[in-house]
C-alpha atoms as a PDB file:
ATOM      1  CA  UNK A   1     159.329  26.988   3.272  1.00  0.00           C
ATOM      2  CA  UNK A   2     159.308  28.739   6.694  1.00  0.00           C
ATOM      3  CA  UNK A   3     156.142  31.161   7.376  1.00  0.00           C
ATOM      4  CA  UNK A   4     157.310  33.829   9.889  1.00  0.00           C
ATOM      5  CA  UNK A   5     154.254  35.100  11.540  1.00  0.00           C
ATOM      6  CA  UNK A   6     155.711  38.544  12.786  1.00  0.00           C
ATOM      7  CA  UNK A   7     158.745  39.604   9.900  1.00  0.00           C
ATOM      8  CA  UNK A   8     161.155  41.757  11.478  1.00  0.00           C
ATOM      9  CA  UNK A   9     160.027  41.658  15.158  1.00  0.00           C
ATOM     10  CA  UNK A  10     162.558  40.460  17.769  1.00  0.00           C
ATOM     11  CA  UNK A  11     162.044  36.567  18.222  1.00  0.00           C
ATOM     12  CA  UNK A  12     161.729  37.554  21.872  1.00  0.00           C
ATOM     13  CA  UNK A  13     158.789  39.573  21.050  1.00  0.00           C
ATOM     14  CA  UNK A  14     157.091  37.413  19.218  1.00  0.00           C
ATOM     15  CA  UNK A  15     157.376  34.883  22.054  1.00  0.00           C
ATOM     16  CA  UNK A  16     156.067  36.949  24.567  1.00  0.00           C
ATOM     17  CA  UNK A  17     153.077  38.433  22.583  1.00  0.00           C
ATOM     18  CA  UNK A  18     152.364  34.845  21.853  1.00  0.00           C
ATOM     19  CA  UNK A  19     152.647  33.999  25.973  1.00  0.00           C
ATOM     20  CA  UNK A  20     150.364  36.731  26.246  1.00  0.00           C
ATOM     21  CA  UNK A  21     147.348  35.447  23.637  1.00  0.00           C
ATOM     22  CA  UNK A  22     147.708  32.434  25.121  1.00  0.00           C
ATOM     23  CA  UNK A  23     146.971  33.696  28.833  1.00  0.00           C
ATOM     24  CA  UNK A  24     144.070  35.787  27.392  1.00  0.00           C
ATOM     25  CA  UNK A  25     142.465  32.971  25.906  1.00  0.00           C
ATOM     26  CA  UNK A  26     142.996  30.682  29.002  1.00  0.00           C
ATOM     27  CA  UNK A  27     141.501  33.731  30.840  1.00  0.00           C
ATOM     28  CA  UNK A  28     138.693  33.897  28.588  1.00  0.00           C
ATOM     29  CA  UNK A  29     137.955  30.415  28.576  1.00  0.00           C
ATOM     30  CA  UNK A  30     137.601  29.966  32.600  1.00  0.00           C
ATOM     31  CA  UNK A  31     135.733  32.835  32.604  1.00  0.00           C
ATOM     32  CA  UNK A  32     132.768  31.683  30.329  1.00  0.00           C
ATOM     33  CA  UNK A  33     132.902  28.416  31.742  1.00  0.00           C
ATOM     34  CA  UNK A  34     131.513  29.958  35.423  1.00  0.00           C
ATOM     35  CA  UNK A  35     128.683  31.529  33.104  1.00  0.00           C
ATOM     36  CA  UNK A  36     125.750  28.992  32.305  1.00  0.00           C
ATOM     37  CA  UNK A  37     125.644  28.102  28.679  1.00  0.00           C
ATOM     38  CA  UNK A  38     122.815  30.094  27.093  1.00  0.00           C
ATOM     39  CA  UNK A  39     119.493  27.532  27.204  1.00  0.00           C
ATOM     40  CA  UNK A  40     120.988  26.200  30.168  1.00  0.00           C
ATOM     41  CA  UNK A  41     118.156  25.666  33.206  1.00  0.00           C
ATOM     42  CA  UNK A  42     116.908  28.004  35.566  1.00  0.00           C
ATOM     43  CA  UNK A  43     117.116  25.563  38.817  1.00  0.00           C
ATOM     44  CA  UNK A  44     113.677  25.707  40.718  1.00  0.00           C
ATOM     45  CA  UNK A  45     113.201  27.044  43.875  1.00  0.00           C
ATOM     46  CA  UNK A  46     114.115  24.910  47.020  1.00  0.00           C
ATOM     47  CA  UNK A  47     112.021  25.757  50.256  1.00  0.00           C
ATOM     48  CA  UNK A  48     115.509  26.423  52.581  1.00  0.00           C
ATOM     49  CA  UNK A  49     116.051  29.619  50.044  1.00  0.00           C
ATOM     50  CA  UNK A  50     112.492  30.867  49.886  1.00  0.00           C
ATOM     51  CA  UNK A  51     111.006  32.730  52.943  1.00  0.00           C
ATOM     52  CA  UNK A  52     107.364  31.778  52.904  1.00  0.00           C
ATOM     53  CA  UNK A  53     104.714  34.382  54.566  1.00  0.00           C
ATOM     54  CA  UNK A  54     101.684  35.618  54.180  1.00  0.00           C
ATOM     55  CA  UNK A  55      99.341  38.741  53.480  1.00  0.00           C
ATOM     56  CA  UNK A  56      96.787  38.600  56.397  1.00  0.00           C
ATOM     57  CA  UNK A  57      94.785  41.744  54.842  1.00  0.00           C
ATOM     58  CA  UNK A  58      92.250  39.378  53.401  1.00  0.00           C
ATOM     59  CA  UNK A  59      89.935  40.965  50.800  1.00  0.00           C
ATOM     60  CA  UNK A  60      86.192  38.750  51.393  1.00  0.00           C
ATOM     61  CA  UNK A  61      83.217  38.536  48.762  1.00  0.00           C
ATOM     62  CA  UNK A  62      80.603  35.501  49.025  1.00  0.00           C
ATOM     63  CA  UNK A  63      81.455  33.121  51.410  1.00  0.00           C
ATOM     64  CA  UNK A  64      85.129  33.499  51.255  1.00  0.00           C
ATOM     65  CA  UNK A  65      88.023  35.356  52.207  1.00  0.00           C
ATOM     66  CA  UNK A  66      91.179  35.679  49.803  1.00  0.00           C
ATOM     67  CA  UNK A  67      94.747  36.026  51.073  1.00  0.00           C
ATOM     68  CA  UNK A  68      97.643  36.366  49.391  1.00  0.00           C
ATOM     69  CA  UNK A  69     100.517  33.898  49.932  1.00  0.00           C
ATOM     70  CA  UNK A  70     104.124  34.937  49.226  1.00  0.00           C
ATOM     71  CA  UNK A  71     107.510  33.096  48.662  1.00  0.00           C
ATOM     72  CA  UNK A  72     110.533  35.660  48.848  1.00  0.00           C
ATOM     73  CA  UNK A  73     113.745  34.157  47.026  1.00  0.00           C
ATOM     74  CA  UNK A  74     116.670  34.934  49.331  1.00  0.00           C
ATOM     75  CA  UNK A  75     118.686  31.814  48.276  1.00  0.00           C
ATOM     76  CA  UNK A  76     121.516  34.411  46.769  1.00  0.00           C
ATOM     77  CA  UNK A  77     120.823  33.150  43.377  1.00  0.00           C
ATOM     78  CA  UNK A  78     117.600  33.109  40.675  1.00  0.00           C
ATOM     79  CA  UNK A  79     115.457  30.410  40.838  1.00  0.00           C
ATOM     80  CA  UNK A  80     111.825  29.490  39.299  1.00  0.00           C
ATOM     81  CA  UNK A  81     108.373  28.277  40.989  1.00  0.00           C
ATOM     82  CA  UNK A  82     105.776  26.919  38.683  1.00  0.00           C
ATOM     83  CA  UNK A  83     102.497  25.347  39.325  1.00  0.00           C
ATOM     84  CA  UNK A  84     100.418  25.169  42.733  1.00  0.00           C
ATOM     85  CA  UNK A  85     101.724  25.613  45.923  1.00  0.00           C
ATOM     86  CA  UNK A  86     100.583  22.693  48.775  1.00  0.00           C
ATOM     87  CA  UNK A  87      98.415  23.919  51.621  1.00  0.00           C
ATOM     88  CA  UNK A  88      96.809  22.853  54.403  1.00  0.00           C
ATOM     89  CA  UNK A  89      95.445  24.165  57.695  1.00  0.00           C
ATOM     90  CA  UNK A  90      97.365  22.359  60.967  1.00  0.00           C
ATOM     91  CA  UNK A  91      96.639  22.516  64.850  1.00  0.00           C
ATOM     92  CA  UNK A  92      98.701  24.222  67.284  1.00  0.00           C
ATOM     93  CA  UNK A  93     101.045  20.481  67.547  1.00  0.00           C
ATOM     94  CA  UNK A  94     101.031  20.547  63.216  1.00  0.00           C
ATOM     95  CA  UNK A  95      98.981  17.925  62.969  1.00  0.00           C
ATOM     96  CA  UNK A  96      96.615  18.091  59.586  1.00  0.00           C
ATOM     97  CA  UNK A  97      93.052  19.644  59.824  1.00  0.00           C
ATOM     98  CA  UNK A  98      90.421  18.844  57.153  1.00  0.00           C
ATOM     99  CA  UNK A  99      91.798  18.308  53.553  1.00  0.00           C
ATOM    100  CA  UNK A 100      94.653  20.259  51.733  1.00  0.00           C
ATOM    101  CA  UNK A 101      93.629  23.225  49.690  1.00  0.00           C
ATOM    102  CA  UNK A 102      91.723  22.153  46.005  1.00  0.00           C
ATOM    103  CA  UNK A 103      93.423  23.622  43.276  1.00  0.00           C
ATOM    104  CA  UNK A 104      91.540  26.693  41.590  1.00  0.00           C
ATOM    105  CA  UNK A 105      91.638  25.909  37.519  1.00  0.00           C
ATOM    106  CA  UNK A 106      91.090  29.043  35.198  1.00  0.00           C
ATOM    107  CA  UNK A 107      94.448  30.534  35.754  1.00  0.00           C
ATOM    108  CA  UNK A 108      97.277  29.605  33.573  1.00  0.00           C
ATOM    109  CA  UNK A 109     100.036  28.088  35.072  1.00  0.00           C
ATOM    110  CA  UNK A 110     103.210  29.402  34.211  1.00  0.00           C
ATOM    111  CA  UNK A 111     107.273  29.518  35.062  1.00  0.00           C
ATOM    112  CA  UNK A 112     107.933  31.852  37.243  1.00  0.00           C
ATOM    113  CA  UNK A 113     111.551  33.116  37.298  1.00  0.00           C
ATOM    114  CA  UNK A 114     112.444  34.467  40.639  1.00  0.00           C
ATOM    115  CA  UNK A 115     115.386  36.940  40.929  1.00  0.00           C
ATOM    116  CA  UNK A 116     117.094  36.750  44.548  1.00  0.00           C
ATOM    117  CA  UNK A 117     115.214  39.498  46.477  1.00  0.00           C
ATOM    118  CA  UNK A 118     111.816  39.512  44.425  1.00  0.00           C
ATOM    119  CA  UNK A 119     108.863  37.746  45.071  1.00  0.00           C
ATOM    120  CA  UNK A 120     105.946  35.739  43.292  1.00  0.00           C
ATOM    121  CA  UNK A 121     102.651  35.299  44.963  1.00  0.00           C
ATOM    122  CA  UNK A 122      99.102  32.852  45.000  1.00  0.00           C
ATOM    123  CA  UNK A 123      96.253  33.456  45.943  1.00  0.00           C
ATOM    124  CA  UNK A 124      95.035  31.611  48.805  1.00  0.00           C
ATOM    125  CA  UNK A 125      90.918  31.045  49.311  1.00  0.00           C
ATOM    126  CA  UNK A 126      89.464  30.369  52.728  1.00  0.00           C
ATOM    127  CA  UNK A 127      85.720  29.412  52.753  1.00  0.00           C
ATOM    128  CA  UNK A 128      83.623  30.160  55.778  1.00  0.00           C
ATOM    129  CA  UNK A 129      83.192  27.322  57.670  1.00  0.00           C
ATOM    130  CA  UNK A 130      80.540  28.118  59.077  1.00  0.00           C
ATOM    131  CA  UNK A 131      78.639  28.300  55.619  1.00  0.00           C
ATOM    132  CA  UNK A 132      79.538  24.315  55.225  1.00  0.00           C
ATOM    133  CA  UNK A 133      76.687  22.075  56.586  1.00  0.00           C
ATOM    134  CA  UNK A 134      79.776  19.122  57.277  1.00  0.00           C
ATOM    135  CA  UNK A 135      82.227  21.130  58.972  1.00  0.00           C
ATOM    136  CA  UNK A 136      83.713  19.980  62.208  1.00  0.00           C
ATOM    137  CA  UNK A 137      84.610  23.417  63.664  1.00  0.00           C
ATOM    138  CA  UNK A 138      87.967  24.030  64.796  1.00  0.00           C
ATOM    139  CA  UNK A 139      90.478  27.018  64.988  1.00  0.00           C
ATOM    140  CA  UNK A 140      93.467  26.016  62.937  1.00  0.00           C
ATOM    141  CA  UNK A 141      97.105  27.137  64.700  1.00  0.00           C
ATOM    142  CA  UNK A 142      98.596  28.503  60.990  1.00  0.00           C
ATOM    143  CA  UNK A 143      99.206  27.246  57.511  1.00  0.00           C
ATOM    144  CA  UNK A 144     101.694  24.210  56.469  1.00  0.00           C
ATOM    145  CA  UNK A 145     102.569  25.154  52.723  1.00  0.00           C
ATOM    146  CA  UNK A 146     104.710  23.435  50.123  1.00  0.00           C
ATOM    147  CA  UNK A 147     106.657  26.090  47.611  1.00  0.00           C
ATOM    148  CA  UNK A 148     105.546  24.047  44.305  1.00  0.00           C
ATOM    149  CA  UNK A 149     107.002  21.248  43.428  1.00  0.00           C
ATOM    150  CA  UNK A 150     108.939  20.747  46.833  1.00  0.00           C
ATOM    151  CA  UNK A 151     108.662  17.806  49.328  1.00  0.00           C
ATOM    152  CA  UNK A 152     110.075  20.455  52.290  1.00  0.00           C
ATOM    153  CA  UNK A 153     107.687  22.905  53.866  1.00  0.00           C
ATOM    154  CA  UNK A 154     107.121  25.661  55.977  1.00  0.00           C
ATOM    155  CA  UNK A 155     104.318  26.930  58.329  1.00  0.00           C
ATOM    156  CA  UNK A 156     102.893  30.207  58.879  1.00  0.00           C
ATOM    157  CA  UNK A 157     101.377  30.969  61.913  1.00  0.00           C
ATOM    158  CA  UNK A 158      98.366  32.585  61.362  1.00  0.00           C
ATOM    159  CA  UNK A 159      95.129  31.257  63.577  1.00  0.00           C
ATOM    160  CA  UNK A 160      91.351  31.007  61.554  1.00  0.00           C
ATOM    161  CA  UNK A 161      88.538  28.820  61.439  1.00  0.00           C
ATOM    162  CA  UNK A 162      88.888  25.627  60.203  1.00  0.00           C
ATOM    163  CA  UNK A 163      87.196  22.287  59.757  1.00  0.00           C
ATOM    164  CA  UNK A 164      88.621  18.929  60.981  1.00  0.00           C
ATOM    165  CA  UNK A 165      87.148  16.350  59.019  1.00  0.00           C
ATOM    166  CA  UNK A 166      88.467  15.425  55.952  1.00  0.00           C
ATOM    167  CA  UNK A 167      86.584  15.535  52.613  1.00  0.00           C
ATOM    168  CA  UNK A 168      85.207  19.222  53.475  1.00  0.00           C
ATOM    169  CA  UNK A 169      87.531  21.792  50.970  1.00  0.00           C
ATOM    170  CA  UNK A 170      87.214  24.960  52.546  1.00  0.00           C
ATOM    171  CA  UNK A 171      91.156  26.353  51.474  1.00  0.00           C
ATOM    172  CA  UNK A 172      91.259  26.874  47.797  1.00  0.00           C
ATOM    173  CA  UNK A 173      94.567  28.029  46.151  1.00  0.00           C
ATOM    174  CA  UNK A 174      96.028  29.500  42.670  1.00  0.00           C
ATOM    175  CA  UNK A 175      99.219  29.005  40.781  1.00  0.00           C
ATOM    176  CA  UNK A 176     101.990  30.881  41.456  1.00  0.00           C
ATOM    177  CA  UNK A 177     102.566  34.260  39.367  1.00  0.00           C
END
């Protein structure tokens, strides 16, 4: 027994409406497979797409000054940051002055998805040196930070006190958000 999909419609018809479905679902097909399955990963932000800067208007209240440290996603596609950025203070050659900012706890620490073009921020603490009895005064040529998570980083020029000895935290920083 023969089943005849479209009765009384041209053969010729028939072919080409079937030529047709078949393009449309080709054209269906390579067009979900350029969209990422739903669930699929948001990849994390890599330090070549972020720009890196900071807010120099620091806002000050007992013994230390708070800044707040930006990373604008201009990679062309969304990313995510979560967790702690890396900081530390460097000389005018880059080299490492005192320890890298202690991590502040109390603030959740959350994904943070980063549409090209937007920004997420931390807040970045700088204690007066001058109120630490250890400190080895120096004046620190900018900032060498780490996006979370990344091995690559970028520095910010930006000149403030500093200390040079090791051991003495006087950066303090928050996760991202």
């Amino acid at each position: 027994m023969t089943f005849r999909l479209f009765a009384g419609v041209p053969r010729r018809v028939c072919r080409t409406a079937i030529a047709l479905g078949a393009v449309a679902a080709l054209s269906s097909a390579a067009l979900f497979a350029s969209v990422p399955a739903a669930g699929a990963a948001t990849p994390s932000c890599q330090t070549g797409g972020l720009v890196v800067w900071l807010n120099t208007e620091g806002n000050g209240t007992a013994g230390t000054i708070f800044y707040t440290l930006n990373f604008t996603n201009l990679s062309g596609h969304t990313c995510t940051l979560r967790g702690y950025p890396g900081v530390s203070a460097v000389s005018l050659g880059g080299h490492l002055l005192g320890s890298p900012a202690s991590r502040l706890s109390g603030h959740p620490v959350r994904t943070i998805v980063l549409r090209n073009g937007r920004t997420a921020s931390a807040t970045l603490g700088a204690v007066d040196t001058g109120a630490l009895p250890s400190c080895a005064m120096a004046t620190a040529a900018g900032l060498r930070v780490f996006p979370p998570n990344s091995t690559a980083s970028r520095t910010i020029p930006f000149p403030f006190p500093a200390c040079s000895n090791t051991g003495e935290a006087f950066l303090r920083v928050d996760p991202v958000s």
